[in-house]
Every structure is written in C-alpha cells, then in structure tokens.
PDB file of N, CA and C in Angstrom:
ATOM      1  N   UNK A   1       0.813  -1.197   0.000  1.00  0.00           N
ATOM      2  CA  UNK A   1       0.000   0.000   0.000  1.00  0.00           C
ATOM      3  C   UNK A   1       0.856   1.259   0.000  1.00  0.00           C
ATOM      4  N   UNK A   2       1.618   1.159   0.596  1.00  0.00           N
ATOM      5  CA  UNK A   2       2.911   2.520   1.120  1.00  0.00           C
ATOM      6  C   UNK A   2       3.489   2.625  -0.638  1.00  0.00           C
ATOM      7  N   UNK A   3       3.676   1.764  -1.193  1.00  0.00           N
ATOM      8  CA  UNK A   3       4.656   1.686  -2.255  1.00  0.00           C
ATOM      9  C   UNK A   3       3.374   2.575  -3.703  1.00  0.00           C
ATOM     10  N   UNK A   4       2.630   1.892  -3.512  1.00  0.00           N
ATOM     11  CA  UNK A   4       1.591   2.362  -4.314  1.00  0.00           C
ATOM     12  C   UNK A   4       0.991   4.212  -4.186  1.00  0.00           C
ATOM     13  N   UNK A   5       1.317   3.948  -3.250  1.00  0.00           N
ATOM     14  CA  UNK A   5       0.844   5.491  -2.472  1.00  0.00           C
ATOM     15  C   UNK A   5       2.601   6.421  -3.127  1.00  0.00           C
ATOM     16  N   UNK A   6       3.128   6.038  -2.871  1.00  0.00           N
ATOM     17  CA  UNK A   6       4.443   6.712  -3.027  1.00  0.00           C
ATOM     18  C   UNK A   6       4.784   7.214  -4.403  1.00  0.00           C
ATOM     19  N   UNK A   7       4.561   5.735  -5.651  1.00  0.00           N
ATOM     20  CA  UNK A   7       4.299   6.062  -6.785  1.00  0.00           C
ATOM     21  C   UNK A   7       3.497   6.706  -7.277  1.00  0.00           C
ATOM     22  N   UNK A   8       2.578   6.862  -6.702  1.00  0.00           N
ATOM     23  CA  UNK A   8       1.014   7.792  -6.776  1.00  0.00           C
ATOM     24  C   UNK A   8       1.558   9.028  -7.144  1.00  0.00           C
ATOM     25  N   UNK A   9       2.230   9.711  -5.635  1.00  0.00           N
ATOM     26  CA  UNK A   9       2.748  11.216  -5.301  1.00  0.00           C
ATOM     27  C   UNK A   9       4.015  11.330  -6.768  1.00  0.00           C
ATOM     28  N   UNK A  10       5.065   9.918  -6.725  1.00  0.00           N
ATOM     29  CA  UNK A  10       5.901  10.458  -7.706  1.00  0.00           C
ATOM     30  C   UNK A  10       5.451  11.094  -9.224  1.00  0.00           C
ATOM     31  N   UNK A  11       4.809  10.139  -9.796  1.00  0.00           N
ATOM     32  CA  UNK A  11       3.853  10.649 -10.734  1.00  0.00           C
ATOM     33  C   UNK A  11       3.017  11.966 -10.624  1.00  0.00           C
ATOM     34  N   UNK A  12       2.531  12.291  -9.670  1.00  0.00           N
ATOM     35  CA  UNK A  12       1.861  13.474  -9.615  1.00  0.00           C
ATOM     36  C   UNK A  12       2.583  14.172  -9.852  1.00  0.00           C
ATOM     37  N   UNK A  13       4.166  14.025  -8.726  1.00  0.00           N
ATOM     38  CA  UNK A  13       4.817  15.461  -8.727  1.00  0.00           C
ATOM     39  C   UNK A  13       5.438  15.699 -10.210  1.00  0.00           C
ATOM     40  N   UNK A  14       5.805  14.646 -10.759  1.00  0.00           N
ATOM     41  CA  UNK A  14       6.668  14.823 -12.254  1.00  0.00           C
ATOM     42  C   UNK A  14       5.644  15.506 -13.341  1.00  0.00           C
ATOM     43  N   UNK A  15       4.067  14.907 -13.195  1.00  0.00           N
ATOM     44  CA  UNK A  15       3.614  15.632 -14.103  1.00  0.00           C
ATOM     45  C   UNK A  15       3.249  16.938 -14.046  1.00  0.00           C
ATOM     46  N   UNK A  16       2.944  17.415 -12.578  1.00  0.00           N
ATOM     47  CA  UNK A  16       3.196  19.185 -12.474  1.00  0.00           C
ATOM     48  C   UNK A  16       4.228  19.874 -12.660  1.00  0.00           C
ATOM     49  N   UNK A  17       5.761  18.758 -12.596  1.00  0.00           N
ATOM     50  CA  UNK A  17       6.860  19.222 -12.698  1.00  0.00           C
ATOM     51  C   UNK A  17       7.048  19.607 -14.382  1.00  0.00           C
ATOM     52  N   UNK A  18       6.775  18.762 -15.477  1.00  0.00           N
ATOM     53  CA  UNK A  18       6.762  18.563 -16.799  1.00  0.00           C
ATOM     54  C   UNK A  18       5.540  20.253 -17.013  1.00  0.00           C
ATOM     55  N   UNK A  19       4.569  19.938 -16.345  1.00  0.00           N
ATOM     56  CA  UNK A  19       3.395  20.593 -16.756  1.00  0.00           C
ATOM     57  C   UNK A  19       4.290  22.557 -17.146  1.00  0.00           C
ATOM     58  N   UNK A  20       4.660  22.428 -15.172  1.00  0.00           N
ATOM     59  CA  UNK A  20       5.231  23.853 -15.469  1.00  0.00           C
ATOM     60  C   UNK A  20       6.362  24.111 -16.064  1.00  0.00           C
ATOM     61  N   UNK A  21       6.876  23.592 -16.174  1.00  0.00           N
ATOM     62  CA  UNK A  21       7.911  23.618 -17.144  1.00  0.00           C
ATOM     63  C   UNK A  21       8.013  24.166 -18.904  1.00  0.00           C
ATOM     64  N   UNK A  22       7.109  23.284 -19.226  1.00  0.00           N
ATOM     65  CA  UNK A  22       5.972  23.965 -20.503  1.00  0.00           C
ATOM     66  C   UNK A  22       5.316  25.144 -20.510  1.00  0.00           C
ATOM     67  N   UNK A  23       4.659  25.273 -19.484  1.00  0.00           N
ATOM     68  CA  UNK A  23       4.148  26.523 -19.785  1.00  0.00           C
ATOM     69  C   UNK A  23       5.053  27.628 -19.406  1.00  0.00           C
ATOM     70  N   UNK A  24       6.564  27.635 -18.595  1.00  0.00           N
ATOM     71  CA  UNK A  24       7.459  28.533 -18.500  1.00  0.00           C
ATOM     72  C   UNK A  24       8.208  28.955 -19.790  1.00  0.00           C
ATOM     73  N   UNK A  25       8.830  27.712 -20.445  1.00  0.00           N
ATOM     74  CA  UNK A  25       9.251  27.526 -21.976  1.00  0.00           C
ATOM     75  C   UNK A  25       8.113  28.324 -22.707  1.00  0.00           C
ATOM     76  N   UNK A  26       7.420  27.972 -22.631  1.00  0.00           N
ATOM     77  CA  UNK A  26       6.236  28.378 -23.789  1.00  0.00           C
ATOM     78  C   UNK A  26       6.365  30.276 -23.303  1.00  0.00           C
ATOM     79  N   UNK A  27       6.071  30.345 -22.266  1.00  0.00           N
ATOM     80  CA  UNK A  27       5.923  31.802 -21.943  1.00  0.00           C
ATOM     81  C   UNK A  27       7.149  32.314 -22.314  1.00  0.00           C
ATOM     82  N   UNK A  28       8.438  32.236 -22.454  1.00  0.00           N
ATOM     83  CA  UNK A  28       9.219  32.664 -22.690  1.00  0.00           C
ATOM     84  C   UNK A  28      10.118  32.800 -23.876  1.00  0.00           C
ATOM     85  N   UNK A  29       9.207  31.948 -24.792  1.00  0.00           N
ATOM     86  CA  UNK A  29       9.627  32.143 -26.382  1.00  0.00           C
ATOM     87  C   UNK A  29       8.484  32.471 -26.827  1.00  0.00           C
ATOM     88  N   UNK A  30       8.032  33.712 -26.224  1.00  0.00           N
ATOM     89  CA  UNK A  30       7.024  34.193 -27.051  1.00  0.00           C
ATOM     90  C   UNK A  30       7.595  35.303 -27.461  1.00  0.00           C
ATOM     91  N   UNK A  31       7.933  35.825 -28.856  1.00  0.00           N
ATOM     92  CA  UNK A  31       8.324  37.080 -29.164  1.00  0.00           C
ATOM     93  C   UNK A  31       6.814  37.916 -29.385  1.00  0.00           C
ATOM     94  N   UNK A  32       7.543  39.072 -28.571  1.00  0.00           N
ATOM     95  CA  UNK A  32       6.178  40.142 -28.593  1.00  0.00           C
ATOM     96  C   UNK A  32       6.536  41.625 -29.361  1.00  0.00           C
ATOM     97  N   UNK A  33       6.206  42.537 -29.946  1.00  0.00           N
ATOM     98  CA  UNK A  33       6.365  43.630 -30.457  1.00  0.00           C
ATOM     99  C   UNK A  33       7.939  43.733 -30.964  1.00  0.00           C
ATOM    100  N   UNK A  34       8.855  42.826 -31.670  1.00  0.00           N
ATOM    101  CA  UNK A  34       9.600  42.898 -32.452  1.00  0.00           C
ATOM    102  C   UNK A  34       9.610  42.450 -34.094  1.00  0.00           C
ATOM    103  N   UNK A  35      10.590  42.840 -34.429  1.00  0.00           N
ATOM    104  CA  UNK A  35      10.736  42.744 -35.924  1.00  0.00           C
ATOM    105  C   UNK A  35      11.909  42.149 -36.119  1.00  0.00           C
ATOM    106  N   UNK A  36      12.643  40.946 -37.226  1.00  0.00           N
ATOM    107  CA  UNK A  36      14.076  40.476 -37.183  1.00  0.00           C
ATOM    108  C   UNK A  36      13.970  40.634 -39.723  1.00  0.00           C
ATOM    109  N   UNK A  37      15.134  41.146 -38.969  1.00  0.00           N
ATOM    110  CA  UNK A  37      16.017  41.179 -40.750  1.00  0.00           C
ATOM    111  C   UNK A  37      17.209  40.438 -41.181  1.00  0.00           C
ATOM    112  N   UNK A  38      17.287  39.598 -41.777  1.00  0.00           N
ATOM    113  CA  UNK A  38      17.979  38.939 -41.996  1.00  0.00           C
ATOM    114  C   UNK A  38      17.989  38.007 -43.557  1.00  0.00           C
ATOM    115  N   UNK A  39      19.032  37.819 -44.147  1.00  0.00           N
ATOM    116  CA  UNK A  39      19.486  37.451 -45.837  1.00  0.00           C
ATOM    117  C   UNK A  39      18.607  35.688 -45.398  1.00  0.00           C
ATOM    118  N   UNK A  40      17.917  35.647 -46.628  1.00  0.00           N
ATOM    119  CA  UNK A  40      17.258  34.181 -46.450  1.00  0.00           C
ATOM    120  C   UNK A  40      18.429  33.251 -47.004  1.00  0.00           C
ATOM    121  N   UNK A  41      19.603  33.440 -47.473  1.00  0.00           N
ATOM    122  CA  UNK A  41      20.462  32.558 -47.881  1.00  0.00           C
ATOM    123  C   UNK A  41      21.911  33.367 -47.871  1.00  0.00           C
ATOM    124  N   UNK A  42      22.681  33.935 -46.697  1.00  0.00           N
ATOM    125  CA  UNK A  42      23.752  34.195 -46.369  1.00  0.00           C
ATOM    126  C   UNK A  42      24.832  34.137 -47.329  1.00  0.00           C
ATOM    127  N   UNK A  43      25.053  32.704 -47.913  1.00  0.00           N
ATOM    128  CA  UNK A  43      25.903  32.414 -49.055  1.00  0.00           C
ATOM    129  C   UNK A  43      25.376  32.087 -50.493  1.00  0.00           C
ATOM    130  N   UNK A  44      24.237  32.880 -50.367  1.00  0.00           N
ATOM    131  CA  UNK A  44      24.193  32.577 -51.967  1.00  0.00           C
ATOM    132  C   UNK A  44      24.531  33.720 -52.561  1.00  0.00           C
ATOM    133  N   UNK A  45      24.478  34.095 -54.217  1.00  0.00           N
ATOM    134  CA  UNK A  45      25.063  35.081 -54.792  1.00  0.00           C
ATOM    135  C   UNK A  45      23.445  35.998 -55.134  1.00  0.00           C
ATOM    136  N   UNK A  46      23.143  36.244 -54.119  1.00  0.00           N
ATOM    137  CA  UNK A  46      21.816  37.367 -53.883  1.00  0.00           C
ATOM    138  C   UNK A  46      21.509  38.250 -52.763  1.00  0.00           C
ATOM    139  N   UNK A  47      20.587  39.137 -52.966  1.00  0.00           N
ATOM    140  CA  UNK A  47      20.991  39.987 -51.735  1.00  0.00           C
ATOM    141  C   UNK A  47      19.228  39.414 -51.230  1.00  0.00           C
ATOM    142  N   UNK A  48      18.692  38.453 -51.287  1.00  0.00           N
ATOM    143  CA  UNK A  48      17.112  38.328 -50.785  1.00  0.00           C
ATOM    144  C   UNK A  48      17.398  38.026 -49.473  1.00  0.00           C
ATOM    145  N   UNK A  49      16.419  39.206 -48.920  1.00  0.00           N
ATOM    146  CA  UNK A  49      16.069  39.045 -47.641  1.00  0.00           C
ATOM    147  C   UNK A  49      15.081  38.779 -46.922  1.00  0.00           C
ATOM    148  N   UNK A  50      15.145  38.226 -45.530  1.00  0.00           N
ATOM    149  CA  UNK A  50      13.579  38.291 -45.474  1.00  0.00           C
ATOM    150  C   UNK A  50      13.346  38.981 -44.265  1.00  0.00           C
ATOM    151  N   UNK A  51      11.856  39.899 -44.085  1.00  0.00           N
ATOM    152  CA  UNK A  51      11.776  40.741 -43.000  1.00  0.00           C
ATOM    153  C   UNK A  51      10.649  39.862 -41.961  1.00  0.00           C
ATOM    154  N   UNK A  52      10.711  39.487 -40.949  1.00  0.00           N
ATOM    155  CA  UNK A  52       9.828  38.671 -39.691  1.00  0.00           C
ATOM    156  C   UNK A  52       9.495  39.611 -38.735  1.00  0.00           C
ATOM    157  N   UNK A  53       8.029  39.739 -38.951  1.00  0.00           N
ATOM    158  CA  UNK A  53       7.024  40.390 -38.176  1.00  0.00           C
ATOM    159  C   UNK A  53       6.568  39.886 -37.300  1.00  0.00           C
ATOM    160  N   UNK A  54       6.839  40.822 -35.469  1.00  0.00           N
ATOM    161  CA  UNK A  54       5.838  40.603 -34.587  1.00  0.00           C
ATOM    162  C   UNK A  54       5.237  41.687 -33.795  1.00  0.00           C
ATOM    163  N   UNK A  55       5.007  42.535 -34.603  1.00  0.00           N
ATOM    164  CA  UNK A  55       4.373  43.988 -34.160  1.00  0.00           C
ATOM    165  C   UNK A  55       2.741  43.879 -35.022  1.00  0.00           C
ATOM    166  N   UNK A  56       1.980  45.055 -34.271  1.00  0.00           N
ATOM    167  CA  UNK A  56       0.484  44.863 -34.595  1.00  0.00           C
ATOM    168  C   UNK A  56       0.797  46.023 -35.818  1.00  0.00           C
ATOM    169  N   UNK A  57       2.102  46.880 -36.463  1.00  0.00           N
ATOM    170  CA  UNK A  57       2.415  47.474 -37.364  1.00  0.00           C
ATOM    171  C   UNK A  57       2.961  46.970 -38.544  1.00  0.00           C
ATOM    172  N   UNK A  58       1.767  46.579 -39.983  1.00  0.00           N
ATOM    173  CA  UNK A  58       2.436  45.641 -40.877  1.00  0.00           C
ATOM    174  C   UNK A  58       3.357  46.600 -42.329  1.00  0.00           C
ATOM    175  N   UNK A  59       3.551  47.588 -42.212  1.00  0.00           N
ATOM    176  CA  UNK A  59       4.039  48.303 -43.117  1.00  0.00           C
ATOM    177  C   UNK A  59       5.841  48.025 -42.912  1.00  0.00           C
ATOM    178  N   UNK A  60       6.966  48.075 -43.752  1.00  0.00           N
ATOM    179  CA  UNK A  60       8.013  48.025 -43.921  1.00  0.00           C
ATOM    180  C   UNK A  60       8.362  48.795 -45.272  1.00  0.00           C
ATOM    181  N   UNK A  61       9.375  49.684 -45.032  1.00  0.00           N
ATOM    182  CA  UNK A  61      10.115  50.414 -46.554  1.00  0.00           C
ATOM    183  C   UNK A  61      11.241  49.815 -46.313  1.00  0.00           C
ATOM    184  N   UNK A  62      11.996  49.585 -47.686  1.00  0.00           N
ATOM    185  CA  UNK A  62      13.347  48.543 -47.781  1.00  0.00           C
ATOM    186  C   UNK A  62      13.979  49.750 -48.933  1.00  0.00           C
ATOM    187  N   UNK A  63      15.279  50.060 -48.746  1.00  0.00           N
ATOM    188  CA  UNK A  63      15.946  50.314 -49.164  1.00  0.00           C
ATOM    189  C   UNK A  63      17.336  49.508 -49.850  1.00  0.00           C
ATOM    190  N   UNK A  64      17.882  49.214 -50.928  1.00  0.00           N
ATOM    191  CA  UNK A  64      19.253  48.523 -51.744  1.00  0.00           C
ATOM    192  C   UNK A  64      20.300  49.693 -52.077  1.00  0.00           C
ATOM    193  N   UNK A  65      21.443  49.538 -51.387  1.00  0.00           N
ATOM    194  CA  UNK A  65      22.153  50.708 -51.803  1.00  0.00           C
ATOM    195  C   UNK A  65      23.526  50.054 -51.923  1.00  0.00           C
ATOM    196  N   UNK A  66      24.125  50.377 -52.959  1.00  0.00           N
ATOM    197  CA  UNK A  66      25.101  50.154 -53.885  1.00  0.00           C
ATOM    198  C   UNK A  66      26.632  50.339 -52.612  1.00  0.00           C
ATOM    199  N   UNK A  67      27.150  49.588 -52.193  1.00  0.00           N
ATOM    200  CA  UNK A  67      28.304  49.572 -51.228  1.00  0.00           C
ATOM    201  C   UNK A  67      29.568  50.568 -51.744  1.00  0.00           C
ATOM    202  N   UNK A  68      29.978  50.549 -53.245  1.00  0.00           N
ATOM    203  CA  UNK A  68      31.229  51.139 -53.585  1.00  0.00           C
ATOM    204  C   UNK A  68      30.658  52.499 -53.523  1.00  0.00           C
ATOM    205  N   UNK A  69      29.429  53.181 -53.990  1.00  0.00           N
ATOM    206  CA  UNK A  69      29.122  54.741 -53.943  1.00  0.00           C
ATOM    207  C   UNK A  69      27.990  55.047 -53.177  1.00  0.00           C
ATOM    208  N   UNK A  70      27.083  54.523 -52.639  1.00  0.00           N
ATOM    209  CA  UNK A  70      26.419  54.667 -51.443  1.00  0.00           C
ATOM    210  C   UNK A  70      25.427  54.441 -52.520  1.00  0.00           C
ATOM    211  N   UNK A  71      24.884  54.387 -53.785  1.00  0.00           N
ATOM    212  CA  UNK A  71      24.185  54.384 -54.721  1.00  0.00           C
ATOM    213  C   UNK A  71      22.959  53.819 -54.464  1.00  0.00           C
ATOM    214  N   UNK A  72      21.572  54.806 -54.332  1.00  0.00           N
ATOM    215  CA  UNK A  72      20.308  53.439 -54.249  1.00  0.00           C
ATOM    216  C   UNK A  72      20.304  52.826 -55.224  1.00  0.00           C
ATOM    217  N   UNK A  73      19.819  51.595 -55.395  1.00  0.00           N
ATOM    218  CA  UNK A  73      19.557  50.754 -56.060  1.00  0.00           C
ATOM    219  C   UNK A  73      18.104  50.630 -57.021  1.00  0.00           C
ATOM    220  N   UNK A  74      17.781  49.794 -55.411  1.00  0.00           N
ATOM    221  CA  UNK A  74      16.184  49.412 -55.492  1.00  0.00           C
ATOM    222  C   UNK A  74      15.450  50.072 -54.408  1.00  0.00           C
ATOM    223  N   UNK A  75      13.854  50.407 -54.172  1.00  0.00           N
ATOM    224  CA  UNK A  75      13.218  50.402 -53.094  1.00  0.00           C
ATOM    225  C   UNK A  75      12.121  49.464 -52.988  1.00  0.00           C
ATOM    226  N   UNK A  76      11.384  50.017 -52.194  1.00  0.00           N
ATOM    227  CA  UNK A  76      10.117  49.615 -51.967  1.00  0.00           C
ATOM    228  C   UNK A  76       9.606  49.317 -50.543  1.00  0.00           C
ATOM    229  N   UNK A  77       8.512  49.024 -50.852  1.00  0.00           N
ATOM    230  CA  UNK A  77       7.570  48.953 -49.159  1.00  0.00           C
ATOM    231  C   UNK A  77       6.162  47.527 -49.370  1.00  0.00           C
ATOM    232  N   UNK A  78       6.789  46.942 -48.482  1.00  0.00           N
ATOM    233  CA  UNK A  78       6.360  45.722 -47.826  1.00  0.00           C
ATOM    234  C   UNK A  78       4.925  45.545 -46.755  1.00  0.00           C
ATOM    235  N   UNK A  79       4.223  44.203 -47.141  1.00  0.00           N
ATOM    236  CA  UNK A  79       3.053  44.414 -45.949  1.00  0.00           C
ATOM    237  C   UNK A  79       3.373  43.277 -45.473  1.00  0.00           C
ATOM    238  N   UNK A  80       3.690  43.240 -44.077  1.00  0.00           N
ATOM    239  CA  UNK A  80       4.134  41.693 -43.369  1.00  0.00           C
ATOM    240  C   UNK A  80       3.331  41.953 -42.400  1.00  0.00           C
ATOM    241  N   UNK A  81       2.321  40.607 -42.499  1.00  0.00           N
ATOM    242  CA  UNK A  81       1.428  40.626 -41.283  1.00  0.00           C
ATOM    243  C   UNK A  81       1.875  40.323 -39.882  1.00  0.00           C
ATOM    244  N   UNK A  82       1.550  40.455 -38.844  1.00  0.00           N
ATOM    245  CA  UNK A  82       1.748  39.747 -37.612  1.00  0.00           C
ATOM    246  C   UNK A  82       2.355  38.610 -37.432  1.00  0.00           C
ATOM    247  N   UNK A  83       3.049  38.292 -36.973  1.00  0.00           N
ATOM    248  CA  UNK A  83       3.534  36.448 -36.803  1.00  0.00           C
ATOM    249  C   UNK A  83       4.002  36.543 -37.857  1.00  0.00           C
ATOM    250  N   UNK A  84       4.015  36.943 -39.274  1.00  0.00           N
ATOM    251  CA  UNK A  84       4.389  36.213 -40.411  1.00  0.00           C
ATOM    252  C   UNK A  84       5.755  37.037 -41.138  1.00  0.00           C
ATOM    253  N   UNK A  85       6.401  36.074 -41.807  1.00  0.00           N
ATOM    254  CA  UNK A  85       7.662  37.028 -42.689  1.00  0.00           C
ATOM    255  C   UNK A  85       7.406  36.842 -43.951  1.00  0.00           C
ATOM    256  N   UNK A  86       7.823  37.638 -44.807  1.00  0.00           N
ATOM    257  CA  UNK A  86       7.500  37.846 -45.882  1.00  0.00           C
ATOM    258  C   UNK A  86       9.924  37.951 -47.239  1.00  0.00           C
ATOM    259  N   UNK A  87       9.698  37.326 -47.861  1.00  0.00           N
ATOM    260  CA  UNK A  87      10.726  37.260 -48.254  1.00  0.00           C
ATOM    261  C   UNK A  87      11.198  38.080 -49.513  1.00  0.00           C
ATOM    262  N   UNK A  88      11.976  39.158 -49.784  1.00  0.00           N
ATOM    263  CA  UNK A  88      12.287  40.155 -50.737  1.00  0.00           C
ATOM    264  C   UNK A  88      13.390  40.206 -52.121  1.00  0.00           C
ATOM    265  N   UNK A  89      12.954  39.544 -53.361  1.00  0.00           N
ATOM    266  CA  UNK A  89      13.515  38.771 -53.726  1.00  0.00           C
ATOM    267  C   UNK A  89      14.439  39.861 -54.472  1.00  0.00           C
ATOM    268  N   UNK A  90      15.506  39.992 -54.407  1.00  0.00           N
ATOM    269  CA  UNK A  90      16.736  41.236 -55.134  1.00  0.00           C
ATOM    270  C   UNK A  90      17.448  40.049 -56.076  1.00  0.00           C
ATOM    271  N   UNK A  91      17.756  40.227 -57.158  1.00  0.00           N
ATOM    272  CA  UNK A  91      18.654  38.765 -57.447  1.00  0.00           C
ATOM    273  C   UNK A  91      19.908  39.732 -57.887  1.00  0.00           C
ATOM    274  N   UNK A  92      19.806  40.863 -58.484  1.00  0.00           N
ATOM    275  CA  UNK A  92      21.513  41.928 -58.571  1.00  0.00           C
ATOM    276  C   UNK A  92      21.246  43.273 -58.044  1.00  0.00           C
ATOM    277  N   UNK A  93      22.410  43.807 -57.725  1.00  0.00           N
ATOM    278  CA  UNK A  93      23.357  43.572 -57.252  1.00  0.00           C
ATOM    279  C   UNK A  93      23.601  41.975 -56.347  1.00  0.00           C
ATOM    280  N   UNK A  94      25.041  41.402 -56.303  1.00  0.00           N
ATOM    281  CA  UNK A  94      25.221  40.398 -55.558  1.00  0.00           C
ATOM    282  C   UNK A  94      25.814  40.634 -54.236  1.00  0.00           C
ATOM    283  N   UNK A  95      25.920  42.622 -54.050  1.00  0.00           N
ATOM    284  CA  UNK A  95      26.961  42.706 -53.442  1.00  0.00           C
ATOM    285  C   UNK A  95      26.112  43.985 -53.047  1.00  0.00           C
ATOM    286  N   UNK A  96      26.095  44.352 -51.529  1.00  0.00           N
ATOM    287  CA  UNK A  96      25.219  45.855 -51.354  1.00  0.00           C
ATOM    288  C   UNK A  96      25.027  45.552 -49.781  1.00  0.00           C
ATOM    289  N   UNK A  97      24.035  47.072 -49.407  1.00  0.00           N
ATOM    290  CA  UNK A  97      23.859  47.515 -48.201  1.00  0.00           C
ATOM    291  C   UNK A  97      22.810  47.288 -48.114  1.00  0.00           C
ATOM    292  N   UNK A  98      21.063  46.618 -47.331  1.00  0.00           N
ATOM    293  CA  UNK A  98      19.881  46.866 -47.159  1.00  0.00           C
ATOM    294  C   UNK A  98      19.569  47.212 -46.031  1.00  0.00           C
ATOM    295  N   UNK A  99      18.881  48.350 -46.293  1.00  0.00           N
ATOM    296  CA  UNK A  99      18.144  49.110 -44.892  1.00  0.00           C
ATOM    297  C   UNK A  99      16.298  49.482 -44.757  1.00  0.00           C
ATOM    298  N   UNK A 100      15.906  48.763 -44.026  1.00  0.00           N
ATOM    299  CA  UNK A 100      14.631  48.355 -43.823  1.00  0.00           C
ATOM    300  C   UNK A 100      14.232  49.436 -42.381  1.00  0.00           C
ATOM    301  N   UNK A 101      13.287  49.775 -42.552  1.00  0.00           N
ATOM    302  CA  UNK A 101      12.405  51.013 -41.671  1.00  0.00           C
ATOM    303  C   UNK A 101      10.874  50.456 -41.068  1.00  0.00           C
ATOM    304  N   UNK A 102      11.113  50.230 -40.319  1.00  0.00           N
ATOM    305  CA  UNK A 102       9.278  50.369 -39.475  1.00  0.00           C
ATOM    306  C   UNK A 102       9.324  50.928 -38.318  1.00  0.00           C
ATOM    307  N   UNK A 103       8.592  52.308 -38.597  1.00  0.00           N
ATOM    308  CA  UNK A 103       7.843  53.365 -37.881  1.00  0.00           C
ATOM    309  C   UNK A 103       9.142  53.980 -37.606  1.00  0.00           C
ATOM    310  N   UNK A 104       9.896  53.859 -36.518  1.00  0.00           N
ATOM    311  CA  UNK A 104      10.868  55.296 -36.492  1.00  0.00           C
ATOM    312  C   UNK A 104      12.284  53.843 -35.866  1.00  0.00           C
ATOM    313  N   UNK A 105      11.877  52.552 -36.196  1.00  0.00           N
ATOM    314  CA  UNK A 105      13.073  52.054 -36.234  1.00  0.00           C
ATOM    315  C   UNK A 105      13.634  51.382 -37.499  1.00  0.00           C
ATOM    316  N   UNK A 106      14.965  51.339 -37.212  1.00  0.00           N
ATOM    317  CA  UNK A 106      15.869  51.119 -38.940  1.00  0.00           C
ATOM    318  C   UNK A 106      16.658  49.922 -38.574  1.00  0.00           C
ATOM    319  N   UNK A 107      17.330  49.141 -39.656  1.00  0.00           N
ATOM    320  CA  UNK A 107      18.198  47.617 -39.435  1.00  0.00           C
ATOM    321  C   UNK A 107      18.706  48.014 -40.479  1.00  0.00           C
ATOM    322  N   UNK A 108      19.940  47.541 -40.625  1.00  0.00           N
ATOM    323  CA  UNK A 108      20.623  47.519 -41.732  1.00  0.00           C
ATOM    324  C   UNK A 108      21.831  46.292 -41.886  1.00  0.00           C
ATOM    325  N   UNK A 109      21.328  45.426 -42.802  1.00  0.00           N
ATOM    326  CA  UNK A 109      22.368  44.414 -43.201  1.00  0.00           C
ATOM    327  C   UNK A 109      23.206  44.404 -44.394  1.00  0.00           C
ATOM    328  N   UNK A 110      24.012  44.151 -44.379  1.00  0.00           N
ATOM    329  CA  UNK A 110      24.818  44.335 -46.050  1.00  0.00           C
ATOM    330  C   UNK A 110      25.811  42.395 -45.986  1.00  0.00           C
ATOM    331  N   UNK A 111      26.170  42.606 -47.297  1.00  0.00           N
ATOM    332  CA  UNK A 111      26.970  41.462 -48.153  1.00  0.00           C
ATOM    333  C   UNK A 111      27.784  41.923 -48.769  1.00  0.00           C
ATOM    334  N   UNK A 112      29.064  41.383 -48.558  1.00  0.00           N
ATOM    335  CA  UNK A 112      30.240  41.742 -49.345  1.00  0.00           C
ATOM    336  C   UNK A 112      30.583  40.462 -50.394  1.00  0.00           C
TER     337      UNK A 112
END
C-alpha cells in the first residue's frame, strides 16, 4: 500500500513538474512587439532578404544601396502581417547595403 501510495505522489509530482515547465518555456519564447532582418540565404550570390514580423504594425520600406558609392539601387515597401515574414527577392546587385524602416526604427544588413 505505502509503495503504491508513493508512486502515486511520484507521478503526480513529475507531471506538475513537466506541466510547469511547458508553460514557462512556452511563456518565454514568445516574441512580442519585435521585428528580425535577416538574408534568407547568407551564401548565396543574392541579396534576398527576409523581414519577420511581430508587431500589430504591418508596413516596412526597404531600401538597396550600392556599397562602392552609397548608390540606391532598389526600393520599396512591404506588408508583413503579424507572426508572419515575408521574403524580398533582389537577385543583382550580388553585393550591397539593405536598410529596412518600421515606424521610427531602422536595421541595416549588407553582403560583401
């Protein structure tokens, strides 16, 4: 009876132990009101990037500017919903500066 009873409690305690555990993890990879910029393929010979939305603000302007003379390139402006990223396909220049804007903050990645 003692033994049964004992396994009882162990089980209980592991599955509240597992339980909170999850919901700490979970609470803590929740990204809230940020934005991430970053090249969808680092080493390939393109400058595509992709912009990842987690703000309730879906507008983005992207700027391409030419590295040897500061030269724009390309522009444009992006709608990335909530939760979601959206990918910006540049195929030349292979080689440049991109600077991306939402609301009064800026990122800027480049490829040499």
């Amino acid at each position: 009876m003692n033994q049964k009873l004992i396994l009882s409690f162990l089980i209980l305690f592991l599955l509240i132990s597992f339980s909170y555990l999850a919901y700490t993890e979970k609470k803590q990879h929740q990204i809230k009101n940020q934005w991430f910029l970053y090249f969808e393929n680092p080493t390939a010979d393109n400058l595509n990037f992709v912009i990842e939305n987690h703000t309730s603000n879906t507008v983005f302007s992207w700027k391409v500017i030419s590295e040897k003379d500061n030269h724009e390139i390309k522009q444009g402006k992006i709608t990335v919903l909530n939760n979601d990223k959206k990918i910006v396909s540049i195929e030349k220049p292979h080689q440049g500066i991109i600077k991306v804007k939402h609301l009064s903050n800026q990122k800027i990645i480049y490829k040499k």
